[in-house]
C-alpha atoms as a PDB file:
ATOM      1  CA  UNK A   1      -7.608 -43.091  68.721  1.00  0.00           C
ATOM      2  CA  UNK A   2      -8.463 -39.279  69.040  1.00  0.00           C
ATOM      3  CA  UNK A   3      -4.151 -39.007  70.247  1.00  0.00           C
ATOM      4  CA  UNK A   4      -3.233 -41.308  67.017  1.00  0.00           C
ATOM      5  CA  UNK A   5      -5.903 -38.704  64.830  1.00  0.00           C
ATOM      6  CA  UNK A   6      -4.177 -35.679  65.800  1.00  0.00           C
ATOM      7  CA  UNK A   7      -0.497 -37.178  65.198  1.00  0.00           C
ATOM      8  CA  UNK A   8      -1.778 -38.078  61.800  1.00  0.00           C
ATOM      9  CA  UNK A   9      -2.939 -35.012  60.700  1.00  0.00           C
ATOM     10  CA  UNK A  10       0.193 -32.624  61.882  1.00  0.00           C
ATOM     11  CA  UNK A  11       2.133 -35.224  60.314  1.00  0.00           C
ATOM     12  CA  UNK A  12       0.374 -34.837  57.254  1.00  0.00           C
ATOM     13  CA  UNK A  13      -0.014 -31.384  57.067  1.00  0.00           C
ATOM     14  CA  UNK A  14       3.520 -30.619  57.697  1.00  0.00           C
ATOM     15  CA  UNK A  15       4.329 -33.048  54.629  1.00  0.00           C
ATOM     16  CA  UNK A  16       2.279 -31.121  52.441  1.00  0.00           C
ATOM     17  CA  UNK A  17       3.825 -27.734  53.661  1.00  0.00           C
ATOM     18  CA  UNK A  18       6.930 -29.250  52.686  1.00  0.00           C
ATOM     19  CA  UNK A  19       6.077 -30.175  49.838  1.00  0.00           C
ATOM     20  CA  UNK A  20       4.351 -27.164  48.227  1.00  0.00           C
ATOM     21  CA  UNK A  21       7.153 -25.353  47.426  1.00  0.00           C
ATOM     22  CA  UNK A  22       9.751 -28.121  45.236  1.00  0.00           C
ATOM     23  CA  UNK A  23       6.296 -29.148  43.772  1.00  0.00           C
ATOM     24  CA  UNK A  24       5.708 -25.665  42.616  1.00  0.00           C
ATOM     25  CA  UNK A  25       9.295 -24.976  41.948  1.00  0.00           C
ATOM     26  CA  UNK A  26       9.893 -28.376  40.128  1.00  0.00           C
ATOM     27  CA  UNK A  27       6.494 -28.065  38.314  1.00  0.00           C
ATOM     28  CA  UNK A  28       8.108 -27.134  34.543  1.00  0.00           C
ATOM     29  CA  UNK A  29      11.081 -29.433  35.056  1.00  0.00           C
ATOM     30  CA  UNK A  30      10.549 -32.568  36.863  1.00  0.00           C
ATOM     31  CA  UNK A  31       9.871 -35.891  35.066  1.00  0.00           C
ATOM     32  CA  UNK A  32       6.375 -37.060  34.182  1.00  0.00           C
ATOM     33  CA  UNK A  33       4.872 -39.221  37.521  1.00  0.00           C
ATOM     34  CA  UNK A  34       5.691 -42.984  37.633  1.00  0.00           C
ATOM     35  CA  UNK A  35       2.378 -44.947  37.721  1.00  0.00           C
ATOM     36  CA  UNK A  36       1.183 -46.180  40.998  1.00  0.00           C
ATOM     37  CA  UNK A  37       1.875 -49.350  42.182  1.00  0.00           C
ATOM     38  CA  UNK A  38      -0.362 -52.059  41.467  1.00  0.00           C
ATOM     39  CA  UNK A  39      -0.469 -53.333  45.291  1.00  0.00           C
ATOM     40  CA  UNK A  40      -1.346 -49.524  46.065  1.00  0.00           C
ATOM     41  CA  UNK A  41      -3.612 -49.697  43.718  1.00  0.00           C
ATOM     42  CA  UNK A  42      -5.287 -53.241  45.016  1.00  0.00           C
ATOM     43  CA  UNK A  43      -4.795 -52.493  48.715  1.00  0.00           C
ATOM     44  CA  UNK A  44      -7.008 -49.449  48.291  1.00  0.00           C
ATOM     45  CA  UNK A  45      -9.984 -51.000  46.116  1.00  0.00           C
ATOM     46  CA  UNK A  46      -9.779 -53.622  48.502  1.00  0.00           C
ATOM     47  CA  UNK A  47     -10.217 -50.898  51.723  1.00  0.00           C
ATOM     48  CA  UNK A  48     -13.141 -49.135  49.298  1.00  0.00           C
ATOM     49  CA  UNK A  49     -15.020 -52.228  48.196  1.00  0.00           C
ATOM     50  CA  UNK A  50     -15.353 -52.930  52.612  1.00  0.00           C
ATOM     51  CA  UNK A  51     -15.878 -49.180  53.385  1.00  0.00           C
ATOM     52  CA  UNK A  52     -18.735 -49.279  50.805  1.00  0.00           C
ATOM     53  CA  UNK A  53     -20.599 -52.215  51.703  1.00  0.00           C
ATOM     54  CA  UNK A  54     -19.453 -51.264  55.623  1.00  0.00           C
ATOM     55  CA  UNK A  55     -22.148 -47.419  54.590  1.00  0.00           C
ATOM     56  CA  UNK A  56     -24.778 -49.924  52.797  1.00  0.00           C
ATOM     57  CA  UNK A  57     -25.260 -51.573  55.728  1.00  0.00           C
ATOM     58  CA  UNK A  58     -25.122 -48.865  57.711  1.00  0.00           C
ATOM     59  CA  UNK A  59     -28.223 -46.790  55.513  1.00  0.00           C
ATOM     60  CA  UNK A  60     -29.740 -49.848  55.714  1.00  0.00           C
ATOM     61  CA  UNK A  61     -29.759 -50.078  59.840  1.00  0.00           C
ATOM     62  CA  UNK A  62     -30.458 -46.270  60.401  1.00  0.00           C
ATOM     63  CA  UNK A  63     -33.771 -46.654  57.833  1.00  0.00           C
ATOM     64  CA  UNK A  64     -35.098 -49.665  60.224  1.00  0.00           C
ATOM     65  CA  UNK A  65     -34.400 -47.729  63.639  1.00  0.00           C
ATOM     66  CA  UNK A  66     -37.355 -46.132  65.056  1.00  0.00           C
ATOM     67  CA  UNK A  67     -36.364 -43.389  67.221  1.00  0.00           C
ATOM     68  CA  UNK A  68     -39.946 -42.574  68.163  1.00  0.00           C
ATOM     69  CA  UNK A  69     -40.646 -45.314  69.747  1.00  0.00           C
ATOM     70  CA  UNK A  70     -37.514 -44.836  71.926  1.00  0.00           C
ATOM     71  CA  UNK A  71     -37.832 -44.702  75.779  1.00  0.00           C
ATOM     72  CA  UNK A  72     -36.642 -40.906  75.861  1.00  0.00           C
ATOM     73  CA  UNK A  73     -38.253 -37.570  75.803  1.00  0.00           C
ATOM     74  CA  UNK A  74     -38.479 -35.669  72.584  1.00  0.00           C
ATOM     75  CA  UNK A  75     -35.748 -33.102  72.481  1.00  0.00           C
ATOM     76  CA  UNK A  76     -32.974 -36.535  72.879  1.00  0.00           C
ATOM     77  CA  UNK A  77     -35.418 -37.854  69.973  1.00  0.00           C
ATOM     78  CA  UNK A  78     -35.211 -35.111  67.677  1.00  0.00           C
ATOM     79  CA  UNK A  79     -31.553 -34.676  68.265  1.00  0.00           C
ATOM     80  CA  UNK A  80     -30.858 -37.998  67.601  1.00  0.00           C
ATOM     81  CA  UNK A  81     -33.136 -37.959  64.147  1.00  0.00           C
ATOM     82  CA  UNK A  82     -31.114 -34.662  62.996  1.00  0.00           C
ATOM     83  CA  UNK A  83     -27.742 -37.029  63.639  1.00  0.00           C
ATOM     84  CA  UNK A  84     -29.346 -39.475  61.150  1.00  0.00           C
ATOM     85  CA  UNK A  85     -30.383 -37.235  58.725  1.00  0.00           C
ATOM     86  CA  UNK A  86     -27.296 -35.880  58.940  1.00  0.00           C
ATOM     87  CA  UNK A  87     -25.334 -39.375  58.460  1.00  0.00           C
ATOM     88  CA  UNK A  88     -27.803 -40.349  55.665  1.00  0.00           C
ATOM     89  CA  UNK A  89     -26.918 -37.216  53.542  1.00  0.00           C
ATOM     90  CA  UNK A  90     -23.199 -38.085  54.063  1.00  0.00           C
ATOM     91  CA  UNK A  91     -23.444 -41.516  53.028  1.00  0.00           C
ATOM     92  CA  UNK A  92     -25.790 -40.529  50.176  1.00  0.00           C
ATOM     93  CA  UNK A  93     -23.696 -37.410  48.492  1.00  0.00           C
ATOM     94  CA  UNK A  94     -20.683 -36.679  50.286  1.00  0.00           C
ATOM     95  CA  UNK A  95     -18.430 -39.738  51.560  1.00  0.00           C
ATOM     96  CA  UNK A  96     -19.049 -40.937  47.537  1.00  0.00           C
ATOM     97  CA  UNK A  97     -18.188 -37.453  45.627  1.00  0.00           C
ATOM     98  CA  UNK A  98     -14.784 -37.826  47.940  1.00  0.00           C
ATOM     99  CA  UNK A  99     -14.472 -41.971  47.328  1.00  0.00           C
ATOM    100  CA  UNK A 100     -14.471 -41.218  43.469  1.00  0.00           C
ATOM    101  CA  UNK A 101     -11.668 -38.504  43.982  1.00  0.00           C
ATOM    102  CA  UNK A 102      -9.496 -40.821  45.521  1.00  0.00           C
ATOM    103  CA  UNK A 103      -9.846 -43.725  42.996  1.00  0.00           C
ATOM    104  CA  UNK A 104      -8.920 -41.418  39.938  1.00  0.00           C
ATOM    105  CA  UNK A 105      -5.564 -40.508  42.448  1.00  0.00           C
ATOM    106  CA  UNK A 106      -5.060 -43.586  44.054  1.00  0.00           C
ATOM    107  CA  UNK A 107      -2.097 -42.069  46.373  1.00  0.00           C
ATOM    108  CA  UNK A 108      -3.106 -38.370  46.376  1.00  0.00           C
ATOM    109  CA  UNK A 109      -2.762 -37.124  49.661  1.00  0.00           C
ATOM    110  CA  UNK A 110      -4.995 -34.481  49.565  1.00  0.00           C
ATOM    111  CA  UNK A 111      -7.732 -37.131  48.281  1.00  0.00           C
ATOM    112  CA  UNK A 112      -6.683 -38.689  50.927  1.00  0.00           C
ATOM    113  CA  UNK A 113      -6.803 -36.959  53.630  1.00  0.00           C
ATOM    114  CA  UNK A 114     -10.304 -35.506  52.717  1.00  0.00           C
ATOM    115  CA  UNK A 115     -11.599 -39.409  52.844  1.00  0.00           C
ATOM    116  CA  UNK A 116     -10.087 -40.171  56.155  1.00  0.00           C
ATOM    117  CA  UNK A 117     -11.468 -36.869  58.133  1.00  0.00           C
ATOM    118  CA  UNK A 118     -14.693 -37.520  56.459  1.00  0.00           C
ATOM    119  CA  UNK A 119     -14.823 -41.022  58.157  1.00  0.00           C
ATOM    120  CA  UNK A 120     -13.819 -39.378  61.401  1.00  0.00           C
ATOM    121  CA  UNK A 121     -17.005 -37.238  61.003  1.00  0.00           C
ATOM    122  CA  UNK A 122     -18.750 -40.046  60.443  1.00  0.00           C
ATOM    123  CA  UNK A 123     -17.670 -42.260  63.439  1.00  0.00           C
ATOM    124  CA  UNK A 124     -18.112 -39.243  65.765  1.00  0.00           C
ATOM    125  CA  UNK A 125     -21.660 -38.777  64.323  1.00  0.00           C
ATOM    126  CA  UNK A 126     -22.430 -42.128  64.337  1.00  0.00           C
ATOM    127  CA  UNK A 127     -20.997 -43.304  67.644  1.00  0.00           C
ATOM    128  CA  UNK A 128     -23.487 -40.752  69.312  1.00  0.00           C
ATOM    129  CA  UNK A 129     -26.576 -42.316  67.477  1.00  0.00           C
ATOM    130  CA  UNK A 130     -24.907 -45.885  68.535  1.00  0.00           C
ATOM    131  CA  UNK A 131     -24.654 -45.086  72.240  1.00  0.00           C
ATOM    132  CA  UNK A 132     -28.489 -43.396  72.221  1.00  0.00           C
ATOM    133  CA  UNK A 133     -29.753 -46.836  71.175  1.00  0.00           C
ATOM    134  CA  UNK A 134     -28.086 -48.670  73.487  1.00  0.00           C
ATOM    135  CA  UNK A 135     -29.129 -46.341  76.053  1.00  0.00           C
ATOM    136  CA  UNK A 136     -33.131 -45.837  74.932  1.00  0.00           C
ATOM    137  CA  UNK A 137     -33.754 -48.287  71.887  1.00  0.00           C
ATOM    138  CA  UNK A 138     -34.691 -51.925  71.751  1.00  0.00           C
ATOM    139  CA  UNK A 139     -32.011 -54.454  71.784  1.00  0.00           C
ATOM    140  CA  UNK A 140     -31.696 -55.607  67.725  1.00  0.00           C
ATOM    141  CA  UNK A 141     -31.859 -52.002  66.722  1.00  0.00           C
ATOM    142  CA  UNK A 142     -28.397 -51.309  69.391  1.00  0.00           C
ATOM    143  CA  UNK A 143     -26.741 -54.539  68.031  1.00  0.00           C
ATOM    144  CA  UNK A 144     -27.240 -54.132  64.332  1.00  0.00           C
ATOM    145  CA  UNK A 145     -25.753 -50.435  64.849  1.00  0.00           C
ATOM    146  CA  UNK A 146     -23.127 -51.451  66.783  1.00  0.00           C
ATOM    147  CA  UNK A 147     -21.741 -54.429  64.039  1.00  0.00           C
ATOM    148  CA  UNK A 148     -21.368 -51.136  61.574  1.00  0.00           C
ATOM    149  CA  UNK A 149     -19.900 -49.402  64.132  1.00  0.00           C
ATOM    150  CA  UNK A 150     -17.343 -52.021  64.835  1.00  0.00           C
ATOM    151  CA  UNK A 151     -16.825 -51.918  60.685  1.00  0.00           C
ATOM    152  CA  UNK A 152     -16.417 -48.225  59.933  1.00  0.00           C
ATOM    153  CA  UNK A 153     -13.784 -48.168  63.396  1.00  0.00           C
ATOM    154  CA  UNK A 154     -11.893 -50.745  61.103  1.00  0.00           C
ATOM    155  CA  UNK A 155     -12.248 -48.690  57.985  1.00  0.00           C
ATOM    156  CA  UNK A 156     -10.987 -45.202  59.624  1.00  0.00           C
ATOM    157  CA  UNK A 157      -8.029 -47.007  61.159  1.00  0.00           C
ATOM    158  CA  UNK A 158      -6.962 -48.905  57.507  1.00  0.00           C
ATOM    159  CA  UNK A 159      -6.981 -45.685  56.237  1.00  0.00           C
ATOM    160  CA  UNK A 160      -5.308 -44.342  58.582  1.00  0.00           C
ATOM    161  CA  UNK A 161      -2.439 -46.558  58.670  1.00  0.00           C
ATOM    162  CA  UNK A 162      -2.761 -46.228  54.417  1.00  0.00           C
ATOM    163  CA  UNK A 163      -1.984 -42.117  54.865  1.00  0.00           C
ATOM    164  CA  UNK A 164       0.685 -42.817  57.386  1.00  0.00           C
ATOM    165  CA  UNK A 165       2.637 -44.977  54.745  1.00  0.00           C
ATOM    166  CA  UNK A 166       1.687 -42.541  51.938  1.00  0.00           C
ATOM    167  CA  UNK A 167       3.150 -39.896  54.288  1.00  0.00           C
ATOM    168  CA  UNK A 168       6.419 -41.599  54.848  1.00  0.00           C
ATOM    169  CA  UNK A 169       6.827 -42.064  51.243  1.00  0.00           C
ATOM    170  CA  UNK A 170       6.228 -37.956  50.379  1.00  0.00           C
ATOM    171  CA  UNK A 171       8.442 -37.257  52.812  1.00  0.00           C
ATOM    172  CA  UNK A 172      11.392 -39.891  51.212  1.00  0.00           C
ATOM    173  CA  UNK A 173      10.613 -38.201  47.931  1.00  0.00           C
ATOM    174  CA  UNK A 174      10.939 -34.754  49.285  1.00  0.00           C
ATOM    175  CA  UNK A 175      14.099 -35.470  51.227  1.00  0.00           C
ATOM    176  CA  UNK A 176      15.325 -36.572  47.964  1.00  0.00           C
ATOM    177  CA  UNK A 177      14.598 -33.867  45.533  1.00  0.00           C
ATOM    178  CA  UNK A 178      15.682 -32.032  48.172  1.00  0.00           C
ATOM    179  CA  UNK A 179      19.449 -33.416  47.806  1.00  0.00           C
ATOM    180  CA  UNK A 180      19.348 -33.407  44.282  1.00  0.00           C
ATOM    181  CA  UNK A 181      18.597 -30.024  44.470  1.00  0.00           C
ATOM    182  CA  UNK A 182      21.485 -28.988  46.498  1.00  0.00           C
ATOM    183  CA  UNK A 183      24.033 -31.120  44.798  1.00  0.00           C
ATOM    184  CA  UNK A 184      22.454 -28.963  41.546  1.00  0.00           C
ATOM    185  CA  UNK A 185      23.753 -25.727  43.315  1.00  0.00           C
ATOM    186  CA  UNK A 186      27.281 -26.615  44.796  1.00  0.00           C
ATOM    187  CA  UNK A 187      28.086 -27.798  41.425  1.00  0.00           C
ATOM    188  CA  UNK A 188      29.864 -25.032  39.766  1.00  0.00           C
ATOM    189  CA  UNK A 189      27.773 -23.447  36.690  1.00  0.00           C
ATOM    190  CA  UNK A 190      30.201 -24.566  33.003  1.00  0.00           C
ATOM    191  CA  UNK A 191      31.913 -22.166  31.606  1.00  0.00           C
ATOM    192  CA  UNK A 192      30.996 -19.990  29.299  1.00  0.00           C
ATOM    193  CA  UNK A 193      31.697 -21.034  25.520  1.00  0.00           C
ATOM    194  CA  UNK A 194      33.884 -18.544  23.567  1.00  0.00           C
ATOM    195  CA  UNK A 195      33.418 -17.824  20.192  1.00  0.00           C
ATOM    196  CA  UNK A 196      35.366 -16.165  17.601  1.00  0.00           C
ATOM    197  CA  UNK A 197      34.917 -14.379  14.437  1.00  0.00           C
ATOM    198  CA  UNK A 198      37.581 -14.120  11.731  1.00  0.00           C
ATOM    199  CA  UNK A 199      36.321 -11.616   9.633  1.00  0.00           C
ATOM    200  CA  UNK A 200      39.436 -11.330   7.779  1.00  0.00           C
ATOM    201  CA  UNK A 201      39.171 -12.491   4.045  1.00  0.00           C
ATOM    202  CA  UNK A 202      42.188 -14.419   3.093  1.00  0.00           C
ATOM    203  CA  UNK A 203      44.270 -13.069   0.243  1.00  0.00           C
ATOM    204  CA  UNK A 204      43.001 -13.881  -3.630  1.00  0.00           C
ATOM    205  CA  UNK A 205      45.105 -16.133  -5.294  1.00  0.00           C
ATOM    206  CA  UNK A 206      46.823 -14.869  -8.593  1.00  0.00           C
ATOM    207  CA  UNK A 207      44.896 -16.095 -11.493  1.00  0.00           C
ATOM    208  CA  UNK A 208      46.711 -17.976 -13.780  1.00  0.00           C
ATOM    209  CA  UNK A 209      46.724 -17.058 -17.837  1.00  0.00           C
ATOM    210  CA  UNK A 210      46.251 -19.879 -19.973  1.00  0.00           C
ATOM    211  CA  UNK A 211      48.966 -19.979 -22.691  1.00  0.00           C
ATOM    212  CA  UNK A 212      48.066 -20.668 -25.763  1.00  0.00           C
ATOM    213  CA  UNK A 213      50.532 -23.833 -27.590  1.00  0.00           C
ATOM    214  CA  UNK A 214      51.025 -22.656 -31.118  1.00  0.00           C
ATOM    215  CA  UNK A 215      49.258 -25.136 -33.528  1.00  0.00           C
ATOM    216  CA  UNK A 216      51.443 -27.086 -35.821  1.00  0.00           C
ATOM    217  CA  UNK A 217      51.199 -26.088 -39.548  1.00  0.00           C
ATOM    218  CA  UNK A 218      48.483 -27.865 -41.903  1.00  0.00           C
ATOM    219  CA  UNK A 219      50.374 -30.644 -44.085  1.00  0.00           C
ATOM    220  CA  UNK A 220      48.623 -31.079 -47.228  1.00  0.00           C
ATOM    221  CA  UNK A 221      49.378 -34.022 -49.191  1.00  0.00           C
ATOM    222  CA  UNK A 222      50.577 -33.227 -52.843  1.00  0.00           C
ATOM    223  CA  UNK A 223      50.190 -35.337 -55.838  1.00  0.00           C
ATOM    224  CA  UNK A 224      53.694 -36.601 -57.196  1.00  0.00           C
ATOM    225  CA  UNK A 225      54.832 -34.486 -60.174  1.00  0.00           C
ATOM    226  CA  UNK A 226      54.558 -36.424 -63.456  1.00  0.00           C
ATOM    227  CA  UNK A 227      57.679 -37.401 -65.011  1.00  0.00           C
ATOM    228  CA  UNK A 228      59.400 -35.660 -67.905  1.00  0.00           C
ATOM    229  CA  UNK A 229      58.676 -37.347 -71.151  1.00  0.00           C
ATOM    230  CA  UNK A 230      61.358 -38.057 -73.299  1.00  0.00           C
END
């Protein structure tokens, strides 16, 4: 697993190298995010609802172990009970503060990222407070320890396989923008529109004069004369 860690993070970080510059380039331009997919979406509130009850169970287990009563001498015990404390604020503060980042961004890679090195902490931690119990505690105490062992190794590798597809996927995108990009730049820029002025006023026309039609004479209607008398 440590080999497969290691793989997974140069992987990752040299997706996110990649893809710091067309995401800051691109920032003005590019088109608003699609929404995530709704089996992303339910594949990884699936993985959280188990990683969550997968720490419950492991608070739980860690309150009910009694180091001090451990067949060991006291510096193993009080290394042992700073590895708890330890794991208890974790589980308390941290590992939730980064589980509520990576539900608002369901396929944020920096979200996560943080959550899967935070449950490689964790396993590390807690694999060394495992193998002290099995060593120095009773029995129950080693097996109860070991079932949330067995269920956070499950957890870090789900995510881990998670990231690798979510990796794949930048890296398609990126490829992509990237040949948009350069078909953008061979293609040769339009050319520039011309425009021109006439500033030259076209001649006047000639304005016409009106002539004025003489009017016909006023015809008056005279009385007939009266006949001579004779």
């Amino acid at each position: 697993m440590l080999n497969f860690s290691n793989i997974m993070v140069r992987s990752l970080f040299g997706c996110l190298a990649l893809l710091a510059p067309a995401m800051a380039g691109g920032q003005d331009t590019a088109a608003p995010q699609s929404p995530v997919a709704y089996a992303s979406v339910s594949e990884l509130n699936a993985m959280l609802a188990q990683l969550k009850q997968t720490t419950q169970s492991m608070q739980a287990d860690l309150g009910k172990t009694r180091i001090d009563k451990w067949k060991t001498g006291a510096s193993t015990k009080q290394q042992t009970l700073a590895l708890v404390e330890s794991i208890q604020r974790n589980l308390q503060s941290t590992l939730p503060d980064t589980i509520a980042q990576l539900d608002n961004s369901p396929e944020d890679l920096g979200s996560s990222f943080k959550l899967y090195r935070n449950l490689v902490v964790l396993y590390d931690y807690f694999g060394s407070v495992v193998e002290s119990a099995g060593a120095f505690g009773p029995k129950d105490e080693f097996q109860s320890l070991s079932n949330d062992m067995t269920a956070l190794e499950t957890a870090r590798r789900s995510f881990a396989e998670r990231m690798q597809k979510l990796t794949v996927s930048k890296e398609d995108e990126l490829t992509r923008l990237r040949a948009e990009i350069k078909t953008l730049s061979a293609a040769p820029p339009p050319p520039p529109k011309k425009i021109v002025v006439d500033d030259t006023e076209p001649p006047k026309k000639p304005v016409k004069k009106k002539v004025s039609k003489p009017k016909p004479p006023a015809t008056t209607d005279a009385p007939p004369s009266a006949a001579p008398t004779p």
